[in-house]
PDB file of N, CA and C in Angstrom:
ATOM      1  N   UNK A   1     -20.720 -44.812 -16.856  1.00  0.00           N
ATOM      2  CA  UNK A   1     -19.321 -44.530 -17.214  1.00  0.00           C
ATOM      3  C   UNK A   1     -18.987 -43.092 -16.821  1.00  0.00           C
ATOM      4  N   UNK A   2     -17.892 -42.605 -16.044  1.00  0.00           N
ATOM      5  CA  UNK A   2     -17.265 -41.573 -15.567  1.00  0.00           C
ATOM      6  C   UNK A   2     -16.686 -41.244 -16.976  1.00  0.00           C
ATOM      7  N   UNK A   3     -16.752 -39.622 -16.202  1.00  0.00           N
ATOM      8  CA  UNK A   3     -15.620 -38.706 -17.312  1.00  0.00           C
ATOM      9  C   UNK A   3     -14.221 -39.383 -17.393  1.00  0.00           C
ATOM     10  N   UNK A   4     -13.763 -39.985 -16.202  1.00  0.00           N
ATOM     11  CA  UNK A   4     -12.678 -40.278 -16.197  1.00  0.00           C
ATOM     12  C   UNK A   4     -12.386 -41.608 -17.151  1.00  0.00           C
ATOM     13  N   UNK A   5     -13.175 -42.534 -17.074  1.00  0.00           N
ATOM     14  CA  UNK A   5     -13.298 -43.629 -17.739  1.00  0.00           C
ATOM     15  C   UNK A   5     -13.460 -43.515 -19.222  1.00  0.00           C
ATOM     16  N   UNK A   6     -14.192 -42.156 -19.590  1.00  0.00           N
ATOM     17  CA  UNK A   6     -13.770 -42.202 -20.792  1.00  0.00           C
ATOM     18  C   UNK A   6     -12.778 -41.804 -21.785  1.00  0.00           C
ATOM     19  N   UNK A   7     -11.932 -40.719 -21.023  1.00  0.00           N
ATOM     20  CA  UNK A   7     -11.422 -40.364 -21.262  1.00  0.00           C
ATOM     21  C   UNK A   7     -10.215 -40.716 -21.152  1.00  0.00           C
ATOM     22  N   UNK A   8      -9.667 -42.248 -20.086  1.00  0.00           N
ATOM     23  CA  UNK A   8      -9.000 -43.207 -20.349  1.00  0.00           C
ATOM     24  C   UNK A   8      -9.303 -44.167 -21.435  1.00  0.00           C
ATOM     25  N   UNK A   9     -10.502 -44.329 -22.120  1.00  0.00           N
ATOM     26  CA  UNK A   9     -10.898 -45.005 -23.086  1.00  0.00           C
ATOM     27  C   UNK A   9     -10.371 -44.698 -24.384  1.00  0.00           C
ATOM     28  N   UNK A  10     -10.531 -43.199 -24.314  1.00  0.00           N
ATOM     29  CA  UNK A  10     -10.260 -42.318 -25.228  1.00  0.00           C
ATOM     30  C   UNK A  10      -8.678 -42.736 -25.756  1.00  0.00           C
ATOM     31  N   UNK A  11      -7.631 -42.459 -24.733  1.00  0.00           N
ATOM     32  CA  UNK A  11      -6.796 -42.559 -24.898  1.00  0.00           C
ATOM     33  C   UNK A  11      -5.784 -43.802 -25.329  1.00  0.00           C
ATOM     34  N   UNK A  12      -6.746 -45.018 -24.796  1.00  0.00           N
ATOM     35  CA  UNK A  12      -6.454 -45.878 -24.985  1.00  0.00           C
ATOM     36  C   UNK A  12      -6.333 -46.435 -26.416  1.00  0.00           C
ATOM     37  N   UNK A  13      -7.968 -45.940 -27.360  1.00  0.00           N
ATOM     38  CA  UNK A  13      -7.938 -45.948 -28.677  1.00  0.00           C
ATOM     39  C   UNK A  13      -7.243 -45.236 -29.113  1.00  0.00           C
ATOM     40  N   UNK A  14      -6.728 -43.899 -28.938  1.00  0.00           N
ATOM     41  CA  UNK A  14      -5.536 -43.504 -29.681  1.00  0.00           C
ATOM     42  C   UNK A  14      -4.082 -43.944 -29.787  1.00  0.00           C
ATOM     43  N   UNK A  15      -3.993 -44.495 -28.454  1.00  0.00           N
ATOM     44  CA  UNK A  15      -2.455 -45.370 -28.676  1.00  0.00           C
ATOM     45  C   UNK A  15      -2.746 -46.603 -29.137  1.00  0.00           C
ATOM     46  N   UNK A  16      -3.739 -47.386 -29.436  1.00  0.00           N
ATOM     47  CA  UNK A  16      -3.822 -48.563 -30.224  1.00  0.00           C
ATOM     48  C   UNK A  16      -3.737 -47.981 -31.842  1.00  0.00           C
ATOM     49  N   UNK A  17      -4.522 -46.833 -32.117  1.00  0.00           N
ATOM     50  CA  UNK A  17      -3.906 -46.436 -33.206  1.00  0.00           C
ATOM     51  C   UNK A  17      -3.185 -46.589 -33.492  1.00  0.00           C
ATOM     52  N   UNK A  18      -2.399 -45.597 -33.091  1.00  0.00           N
ATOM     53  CA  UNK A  18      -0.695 -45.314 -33.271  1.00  0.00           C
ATOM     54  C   UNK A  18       0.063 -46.075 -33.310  1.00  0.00           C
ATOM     55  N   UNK A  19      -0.259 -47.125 -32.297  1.00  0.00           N
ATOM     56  CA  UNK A  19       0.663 -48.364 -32.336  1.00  0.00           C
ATOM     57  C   UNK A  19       0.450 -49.188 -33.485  1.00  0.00           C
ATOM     58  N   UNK A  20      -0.676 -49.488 -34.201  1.00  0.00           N
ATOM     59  CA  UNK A  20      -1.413 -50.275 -35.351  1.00  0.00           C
ATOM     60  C   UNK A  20      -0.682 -49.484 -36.443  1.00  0.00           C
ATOM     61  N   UNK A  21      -0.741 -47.847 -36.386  1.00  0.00           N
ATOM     62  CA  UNK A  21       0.336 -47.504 -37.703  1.00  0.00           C
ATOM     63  C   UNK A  21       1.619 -47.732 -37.596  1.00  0.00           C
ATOM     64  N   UNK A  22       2.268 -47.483 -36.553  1.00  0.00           N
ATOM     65  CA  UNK A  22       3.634 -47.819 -36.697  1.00  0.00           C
ATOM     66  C   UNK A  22       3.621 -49.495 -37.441  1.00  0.00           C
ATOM     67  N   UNK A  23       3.035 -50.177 -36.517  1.00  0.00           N
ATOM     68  CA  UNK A  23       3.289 -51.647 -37.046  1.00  0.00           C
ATOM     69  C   UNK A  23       2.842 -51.528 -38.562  1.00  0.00           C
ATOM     70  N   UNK A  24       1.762 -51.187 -39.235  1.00  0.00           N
ATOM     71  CA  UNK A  24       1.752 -50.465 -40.666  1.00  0.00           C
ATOM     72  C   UNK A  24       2.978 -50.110 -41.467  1.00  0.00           C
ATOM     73  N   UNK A  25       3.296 -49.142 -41.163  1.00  0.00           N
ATOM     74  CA  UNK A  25       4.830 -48.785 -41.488  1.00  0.00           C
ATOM     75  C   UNK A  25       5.648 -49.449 -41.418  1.00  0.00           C
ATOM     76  N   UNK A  26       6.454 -50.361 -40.295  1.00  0.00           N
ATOM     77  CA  UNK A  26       7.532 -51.109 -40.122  1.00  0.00           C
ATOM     78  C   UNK A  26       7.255 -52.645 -40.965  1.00  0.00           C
ATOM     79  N   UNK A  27       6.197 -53.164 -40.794  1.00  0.00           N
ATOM     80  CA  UNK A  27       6.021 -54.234 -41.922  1.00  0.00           C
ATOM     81  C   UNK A  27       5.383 -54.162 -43.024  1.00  0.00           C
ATOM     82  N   UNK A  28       4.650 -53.407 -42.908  1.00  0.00           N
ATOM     83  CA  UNK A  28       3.554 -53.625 -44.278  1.00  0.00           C
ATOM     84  C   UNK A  28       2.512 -54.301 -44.077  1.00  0.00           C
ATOM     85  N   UNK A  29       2.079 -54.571 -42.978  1.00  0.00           N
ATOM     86  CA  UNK A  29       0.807 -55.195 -42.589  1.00  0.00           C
ATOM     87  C   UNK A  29      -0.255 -54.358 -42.576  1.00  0.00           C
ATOM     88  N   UNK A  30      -1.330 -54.854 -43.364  1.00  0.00           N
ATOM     89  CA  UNK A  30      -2.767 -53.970 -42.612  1.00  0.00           C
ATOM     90  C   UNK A  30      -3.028 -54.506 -41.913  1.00  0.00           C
ATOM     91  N   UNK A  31      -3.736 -53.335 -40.880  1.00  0.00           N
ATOM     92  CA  UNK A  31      -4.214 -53.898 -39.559  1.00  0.00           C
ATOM     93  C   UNK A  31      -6.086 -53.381 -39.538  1.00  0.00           C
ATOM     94  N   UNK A  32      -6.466 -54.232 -38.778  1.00  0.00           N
ATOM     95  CA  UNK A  32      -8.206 -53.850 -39.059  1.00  0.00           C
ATOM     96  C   UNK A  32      -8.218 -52.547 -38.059  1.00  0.00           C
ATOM     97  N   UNK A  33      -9.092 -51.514 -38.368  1.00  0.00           N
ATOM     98  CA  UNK A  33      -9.012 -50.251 -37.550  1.00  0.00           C
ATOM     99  C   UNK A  33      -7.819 -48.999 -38.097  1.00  0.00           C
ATOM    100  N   UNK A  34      -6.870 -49.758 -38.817  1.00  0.00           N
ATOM    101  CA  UNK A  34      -5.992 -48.510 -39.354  1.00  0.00           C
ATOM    102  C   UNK A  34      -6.470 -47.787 -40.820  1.00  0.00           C
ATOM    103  N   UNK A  35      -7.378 -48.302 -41.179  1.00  0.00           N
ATOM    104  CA  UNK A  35      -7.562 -47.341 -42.905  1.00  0.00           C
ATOM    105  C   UNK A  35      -7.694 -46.414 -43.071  1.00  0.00           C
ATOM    106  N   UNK A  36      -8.073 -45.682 -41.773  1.00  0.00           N
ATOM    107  CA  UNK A  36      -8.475 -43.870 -41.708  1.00  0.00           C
ATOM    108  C   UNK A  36      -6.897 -43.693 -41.624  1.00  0.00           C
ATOM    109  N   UNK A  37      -6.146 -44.135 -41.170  1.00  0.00           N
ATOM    110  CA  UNK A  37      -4.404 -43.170 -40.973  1.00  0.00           C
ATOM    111  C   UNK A  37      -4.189 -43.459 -42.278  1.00  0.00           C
ATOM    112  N   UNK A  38      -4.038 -44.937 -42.910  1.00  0.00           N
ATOM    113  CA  UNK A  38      -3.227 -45.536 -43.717  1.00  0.00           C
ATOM    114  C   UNK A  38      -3.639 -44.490 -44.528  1.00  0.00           C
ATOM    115  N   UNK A  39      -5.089 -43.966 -45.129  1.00  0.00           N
ATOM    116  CA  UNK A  39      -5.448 -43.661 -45.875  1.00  0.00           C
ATOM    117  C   UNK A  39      -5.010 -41.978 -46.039  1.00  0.00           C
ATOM    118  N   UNK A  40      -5.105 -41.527 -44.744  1.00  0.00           N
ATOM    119  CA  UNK A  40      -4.643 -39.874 -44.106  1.00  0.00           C
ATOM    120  C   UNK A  40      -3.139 -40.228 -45.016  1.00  0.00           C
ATOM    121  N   UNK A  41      -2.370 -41.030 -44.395  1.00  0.00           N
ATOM    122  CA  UNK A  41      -0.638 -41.283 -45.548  1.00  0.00           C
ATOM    123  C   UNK A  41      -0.868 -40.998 -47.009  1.00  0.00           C
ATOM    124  N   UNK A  42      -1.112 -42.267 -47.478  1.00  0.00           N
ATOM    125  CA  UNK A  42      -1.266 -42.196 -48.643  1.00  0.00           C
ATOM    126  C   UNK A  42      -1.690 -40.747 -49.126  1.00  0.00           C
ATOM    127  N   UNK A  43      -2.479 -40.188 -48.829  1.00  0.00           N
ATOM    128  CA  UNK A  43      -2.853 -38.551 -49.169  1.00  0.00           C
ATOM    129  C   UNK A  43      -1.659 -37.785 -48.810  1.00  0.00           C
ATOM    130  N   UNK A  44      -0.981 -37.975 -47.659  1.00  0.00           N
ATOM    131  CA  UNK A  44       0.292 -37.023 -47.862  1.00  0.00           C
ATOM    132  C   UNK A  44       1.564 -37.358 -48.818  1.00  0.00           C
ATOM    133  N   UNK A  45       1.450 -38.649 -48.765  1.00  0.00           N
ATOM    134  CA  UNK A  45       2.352 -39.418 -49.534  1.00  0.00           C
ATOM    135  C   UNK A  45       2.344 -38.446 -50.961  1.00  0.00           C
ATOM    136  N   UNK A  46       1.349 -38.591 -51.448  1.00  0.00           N
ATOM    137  CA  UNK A  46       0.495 -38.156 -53.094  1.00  0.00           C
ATOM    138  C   UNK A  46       0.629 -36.781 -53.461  1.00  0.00           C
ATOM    139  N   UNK A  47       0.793 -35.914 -52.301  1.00  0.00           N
ATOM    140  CA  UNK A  47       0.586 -34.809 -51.533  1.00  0.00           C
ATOM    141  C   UNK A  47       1.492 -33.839 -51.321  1.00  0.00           C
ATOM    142  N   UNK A  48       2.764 -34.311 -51.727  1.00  0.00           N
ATOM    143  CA  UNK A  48       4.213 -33.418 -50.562  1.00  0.00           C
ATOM    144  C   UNK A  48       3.791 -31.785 -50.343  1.00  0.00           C
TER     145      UNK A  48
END
């Protein structure tokens, strides 16, 4: 695996993130792979 390859990899898991929280947010669905954000929220949520 190239630097390059991973670092498209890389990126790739971060916009599946992101995309998995938004969908989080807009319905209320958990999604498998989001509990580290959901959970990062909830702490700011708790948090202001």
């Amino acid at each position: 695996m190239t630097l390059e390859n991973l670092i498209e990899a890389l990126y790739g898991f971060l916009d599946e993130l992101s995309r998995n929280h938004r969908n989080h947010q807009d319905k209320g669905v958990s999604v498998h792979g989001d509990s580290r954000i959901s959970l990062w929220s909830d702490l700011q949520l708790s948090n202001p």
